[in-house]
C-alpha atoms as a PDB file:
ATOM      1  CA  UNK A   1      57.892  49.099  25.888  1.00  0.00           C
ATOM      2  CA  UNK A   2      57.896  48.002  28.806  1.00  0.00           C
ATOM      3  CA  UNK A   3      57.589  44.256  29.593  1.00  0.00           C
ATOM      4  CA  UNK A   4      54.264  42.265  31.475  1.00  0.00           C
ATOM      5  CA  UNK A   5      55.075  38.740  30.950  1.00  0.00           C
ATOM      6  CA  UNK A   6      58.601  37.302  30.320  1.00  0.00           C
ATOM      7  CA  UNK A   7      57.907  36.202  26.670  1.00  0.00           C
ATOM      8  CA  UNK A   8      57.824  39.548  25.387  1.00  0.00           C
ATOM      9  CA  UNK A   9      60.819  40.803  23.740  1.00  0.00           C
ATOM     10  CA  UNK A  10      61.900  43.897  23.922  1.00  0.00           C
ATOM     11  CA  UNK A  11      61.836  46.481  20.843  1.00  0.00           C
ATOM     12  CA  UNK A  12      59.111  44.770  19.278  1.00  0.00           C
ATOM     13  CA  UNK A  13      55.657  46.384  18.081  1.00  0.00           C
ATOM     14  CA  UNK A  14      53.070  46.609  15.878  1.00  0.00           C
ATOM     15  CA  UNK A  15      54.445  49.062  13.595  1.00  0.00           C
ATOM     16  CA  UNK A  16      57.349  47.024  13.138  1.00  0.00           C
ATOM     17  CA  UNK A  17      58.030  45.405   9.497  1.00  0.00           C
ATOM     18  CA  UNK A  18      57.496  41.569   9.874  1.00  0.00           C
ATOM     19  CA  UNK A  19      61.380  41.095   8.641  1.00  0.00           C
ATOM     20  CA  UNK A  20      62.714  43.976  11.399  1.00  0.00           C
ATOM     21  CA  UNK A  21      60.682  41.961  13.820  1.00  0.00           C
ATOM     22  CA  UNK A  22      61.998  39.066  12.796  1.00  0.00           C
ATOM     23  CA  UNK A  23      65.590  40.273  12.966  1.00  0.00           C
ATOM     24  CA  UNK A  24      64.848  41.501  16.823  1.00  0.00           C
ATOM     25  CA  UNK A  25      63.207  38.153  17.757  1.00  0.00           C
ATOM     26  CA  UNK A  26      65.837  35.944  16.290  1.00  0.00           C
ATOM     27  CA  UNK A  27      68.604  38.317  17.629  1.00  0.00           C
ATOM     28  CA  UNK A  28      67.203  37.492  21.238  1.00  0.00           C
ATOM     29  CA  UNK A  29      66.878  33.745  20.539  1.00  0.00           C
ATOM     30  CA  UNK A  30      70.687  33.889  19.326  1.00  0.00           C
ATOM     31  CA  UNK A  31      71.900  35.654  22.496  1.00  0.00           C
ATOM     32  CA  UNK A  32      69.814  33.263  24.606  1.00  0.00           C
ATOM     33  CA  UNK A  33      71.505  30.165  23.007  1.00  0.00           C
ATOM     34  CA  UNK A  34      74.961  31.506  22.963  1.00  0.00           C
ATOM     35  CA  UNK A  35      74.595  32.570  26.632  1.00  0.00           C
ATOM     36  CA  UNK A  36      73.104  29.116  27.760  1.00  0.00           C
ATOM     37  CA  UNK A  37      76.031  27.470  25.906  1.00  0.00           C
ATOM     38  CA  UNK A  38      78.522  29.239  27.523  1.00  0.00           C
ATOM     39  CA  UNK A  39      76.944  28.617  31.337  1.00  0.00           C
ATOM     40  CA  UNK A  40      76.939  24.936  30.043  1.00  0.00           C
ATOM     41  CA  UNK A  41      80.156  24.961  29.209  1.00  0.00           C
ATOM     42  CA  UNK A  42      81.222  26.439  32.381  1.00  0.00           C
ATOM     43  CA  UNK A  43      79.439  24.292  34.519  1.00  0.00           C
ATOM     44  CA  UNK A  44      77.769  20.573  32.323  1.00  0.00           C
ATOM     45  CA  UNK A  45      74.989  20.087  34.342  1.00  0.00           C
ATOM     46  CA  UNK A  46      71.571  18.051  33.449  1.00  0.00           C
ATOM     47  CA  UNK A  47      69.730  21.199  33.891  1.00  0.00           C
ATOM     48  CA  UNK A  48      72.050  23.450  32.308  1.00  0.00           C
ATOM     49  CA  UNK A  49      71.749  20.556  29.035  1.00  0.00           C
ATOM     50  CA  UNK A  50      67.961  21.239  29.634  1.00  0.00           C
ATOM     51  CA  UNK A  51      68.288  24.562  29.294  1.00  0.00           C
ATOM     52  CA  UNK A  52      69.811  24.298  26.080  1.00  0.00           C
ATOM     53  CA  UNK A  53      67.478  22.136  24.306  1.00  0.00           C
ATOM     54  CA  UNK A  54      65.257  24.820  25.382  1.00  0.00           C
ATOM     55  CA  UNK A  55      67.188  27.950  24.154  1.00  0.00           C
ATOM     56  CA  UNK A  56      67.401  25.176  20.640  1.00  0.00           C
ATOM     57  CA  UNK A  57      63.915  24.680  19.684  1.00  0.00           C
ATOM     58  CA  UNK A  58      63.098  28.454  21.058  1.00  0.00           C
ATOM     59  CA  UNK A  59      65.421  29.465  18.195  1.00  0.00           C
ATOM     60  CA  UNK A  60      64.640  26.798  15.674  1.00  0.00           C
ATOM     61  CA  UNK A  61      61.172  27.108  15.757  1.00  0.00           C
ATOM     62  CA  UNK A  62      61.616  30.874  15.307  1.00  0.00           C
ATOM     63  CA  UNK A  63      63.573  30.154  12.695  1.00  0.00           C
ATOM     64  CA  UNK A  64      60.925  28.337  10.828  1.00  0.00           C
ATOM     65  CA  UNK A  65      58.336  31.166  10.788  1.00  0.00           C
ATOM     66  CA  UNK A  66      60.884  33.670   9.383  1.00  0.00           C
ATOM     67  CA  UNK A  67      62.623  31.517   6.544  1.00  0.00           C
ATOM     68  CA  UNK A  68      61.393  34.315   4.021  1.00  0.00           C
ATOM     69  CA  UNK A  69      62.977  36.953   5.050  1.00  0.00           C
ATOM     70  CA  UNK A  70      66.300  36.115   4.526  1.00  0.00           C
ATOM     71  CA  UNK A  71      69.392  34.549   2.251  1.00  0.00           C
ATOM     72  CA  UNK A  72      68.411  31.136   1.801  1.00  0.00           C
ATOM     73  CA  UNK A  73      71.924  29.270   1.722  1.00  0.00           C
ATOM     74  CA  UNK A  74      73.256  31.116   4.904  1.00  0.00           C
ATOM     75  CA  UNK A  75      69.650  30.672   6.616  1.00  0.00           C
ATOM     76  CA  UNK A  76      69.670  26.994   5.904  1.00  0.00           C
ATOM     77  CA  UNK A  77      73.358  26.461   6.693  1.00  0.00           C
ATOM     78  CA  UNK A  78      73.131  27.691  10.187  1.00  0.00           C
ATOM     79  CA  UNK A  79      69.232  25.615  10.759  1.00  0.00           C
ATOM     80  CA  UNK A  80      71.028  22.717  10.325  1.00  0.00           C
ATOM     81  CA  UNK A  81      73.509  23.282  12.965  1.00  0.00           C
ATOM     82  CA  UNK A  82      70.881  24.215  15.495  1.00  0.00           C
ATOM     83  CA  UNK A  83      68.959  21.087  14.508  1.00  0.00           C
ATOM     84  CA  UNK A  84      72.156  18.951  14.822  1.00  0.00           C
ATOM     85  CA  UNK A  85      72.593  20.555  18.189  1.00  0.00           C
ATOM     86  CA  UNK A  86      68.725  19.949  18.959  1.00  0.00           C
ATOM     87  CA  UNK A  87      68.694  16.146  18.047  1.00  0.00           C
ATOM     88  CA  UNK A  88      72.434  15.392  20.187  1.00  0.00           C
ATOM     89  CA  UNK A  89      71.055  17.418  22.814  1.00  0.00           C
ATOM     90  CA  UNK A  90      67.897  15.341  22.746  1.00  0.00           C
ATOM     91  CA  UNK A  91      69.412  12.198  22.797  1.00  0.00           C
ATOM     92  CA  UNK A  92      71.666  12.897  25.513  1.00  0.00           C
ATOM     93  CA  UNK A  93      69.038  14.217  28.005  1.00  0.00           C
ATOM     94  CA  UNK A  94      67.321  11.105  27.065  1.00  0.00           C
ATOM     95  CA  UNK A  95      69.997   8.690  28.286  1.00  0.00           C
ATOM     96  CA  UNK A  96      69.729  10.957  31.665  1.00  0.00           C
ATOM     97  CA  UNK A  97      66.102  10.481  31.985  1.00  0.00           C
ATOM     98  CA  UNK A  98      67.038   6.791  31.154  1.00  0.00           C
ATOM     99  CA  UNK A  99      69.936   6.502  34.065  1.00  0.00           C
ATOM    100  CA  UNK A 100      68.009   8.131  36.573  1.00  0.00           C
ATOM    101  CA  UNK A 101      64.620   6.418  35.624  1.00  0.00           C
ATOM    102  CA  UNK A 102      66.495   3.054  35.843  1.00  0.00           C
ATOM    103  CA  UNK A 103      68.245   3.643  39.092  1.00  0.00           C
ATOM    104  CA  UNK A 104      64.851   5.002  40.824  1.00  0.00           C
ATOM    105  CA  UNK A 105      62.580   1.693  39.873  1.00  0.00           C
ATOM    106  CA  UNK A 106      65.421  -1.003  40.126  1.00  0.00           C
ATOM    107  CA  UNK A 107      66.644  -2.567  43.090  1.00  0.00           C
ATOM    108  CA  UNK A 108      69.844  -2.422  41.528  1.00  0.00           C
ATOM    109  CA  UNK A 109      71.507  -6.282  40.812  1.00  0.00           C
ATOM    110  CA  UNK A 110      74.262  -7.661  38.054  1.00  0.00           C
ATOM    111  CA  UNK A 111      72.001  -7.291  34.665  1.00  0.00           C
ATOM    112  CA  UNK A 112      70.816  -3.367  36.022  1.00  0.00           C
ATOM    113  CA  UNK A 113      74.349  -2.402  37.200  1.00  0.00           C
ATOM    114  CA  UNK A 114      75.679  -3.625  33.423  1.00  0.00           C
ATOM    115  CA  UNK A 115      72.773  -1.585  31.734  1.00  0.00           C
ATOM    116  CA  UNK A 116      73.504   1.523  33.828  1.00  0.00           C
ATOM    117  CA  UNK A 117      77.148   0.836  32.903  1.00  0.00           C
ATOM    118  CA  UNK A 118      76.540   0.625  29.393  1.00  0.00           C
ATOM    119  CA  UNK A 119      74.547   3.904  29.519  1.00  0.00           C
ATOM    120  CA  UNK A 120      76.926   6.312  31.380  1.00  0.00           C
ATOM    121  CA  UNK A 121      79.650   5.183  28.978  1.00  0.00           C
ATOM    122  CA  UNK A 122      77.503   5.827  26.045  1.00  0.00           C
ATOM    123  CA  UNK A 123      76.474   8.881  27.810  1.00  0.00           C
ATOM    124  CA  UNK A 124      79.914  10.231  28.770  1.00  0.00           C
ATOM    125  CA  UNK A 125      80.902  10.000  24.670  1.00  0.00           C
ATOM    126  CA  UNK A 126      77.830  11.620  24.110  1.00  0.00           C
ATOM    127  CA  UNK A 127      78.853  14.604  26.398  1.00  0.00           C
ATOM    128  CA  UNK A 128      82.442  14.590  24.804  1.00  0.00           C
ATOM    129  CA  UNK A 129      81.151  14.952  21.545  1.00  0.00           C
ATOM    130  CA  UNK A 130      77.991  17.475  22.273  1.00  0.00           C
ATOM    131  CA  UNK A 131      80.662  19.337  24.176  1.00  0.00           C
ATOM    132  CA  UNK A 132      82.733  19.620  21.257  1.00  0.00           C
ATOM    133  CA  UNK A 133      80.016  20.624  18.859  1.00  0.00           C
ATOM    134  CA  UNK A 134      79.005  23.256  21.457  1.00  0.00           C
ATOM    135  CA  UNK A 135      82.648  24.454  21.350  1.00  0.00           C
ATOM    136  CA  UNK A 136      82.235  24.030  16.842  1.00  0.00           C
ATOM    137  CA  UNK A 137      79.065  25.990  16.871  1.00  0.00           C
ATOM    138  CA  UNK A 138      80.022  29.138  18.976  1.00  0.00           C
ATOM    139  CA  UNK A 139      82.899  29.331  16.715  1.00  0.00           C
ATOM    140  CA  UNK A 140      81.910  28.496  13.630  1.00  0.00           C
ATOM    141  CA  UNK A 141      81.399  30.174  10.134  1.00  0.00           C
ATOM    142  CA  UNK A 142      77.415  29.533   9.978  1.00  0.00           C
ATOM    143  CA  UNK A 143      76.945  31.475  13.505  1.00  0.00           C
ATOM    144  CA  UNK A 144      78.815  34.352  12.287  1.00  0.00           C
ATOM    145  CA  UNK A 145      77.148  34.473   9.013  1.00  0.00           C
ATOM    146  CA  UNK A 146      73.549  34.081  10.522  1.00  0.00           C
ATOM    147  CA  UNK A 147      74.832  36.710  12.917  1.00  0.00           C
ATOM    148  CA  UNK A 148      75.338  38.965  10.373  1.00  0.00           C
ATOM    149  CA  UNK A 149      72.761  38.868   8.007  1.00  0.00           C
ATOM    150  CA  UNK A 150      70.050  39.442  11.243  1.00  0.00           C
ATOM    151  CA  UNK A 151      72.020  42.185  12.461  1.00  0.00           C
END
């Protein structure tokens, strides 16, 4: 098959079984993530964070439609990560928006300058820790279970 539009995956069609589909689809939501992780880990940048809680819900959402097919107790194991991941990724884009939303509307002054302080520090523990789940999650026991069972 060859591909129109950049949402199409690759080795899918209509002949497929909906749990071999499923198994492709989820396969290229997994590679996305794990790619995006790594390129964030290489280089934290806002947009690179952005493009994880992309890669996230892409995969999560997925997830949702093809809960059926598979072992419960590993499939649910390894959602939760990726909506762990989803909700600190969230939160830390959010104080982002927030620094860079402040800073563009104030005229800066004492009270704004301690906000914005208070913000970047909660924001920089926020990046240590996502960092470290990132780190967690590429490594970790539910990945390589989920991995398996869609393979």
């Amino acid at each position: 098959m060859t591909k129109k539009y950049k949402w199409e995956i690759k080795g899918l069609s209509a002949g497929k079984s909906f749990k071999t589909s499923a198994k492709i689809i989820l396969q290229r939501r997994l590679k996305s993530l794990t790619n995006t992780i790594k390129k964030f880990l290489n280089e934290e940048t806002s947009e690179n964070l952005h493009q994880i809680r992309i890669a996230l819900r892409r995969l999560r959402y997925n997830m949702e439609i093809f809960i059926s097919c598979f072992d419960k107790e590993i499939f649910i194991a390894f959602y939760q990560e990726v909506a762990k991941l989803q909700d600190m990724t969230g939160t830390k884009r959010d104080l982002d928006v927030l620094a860079d939303n402040v800073k563009s509307f104030s005229s800066g002054g004492k009270d704004v300058d301690s906000f914005l302080g208070e913000v970047e520090e909660k924001n920089r523990k926020l990046k240590d820790e996502l960092t470290l789940e990132l780190m967690k999650f590429t490594h970790g026991s539910e990945l390589k279970d989920f991995n398996k069972m869609i393979l």
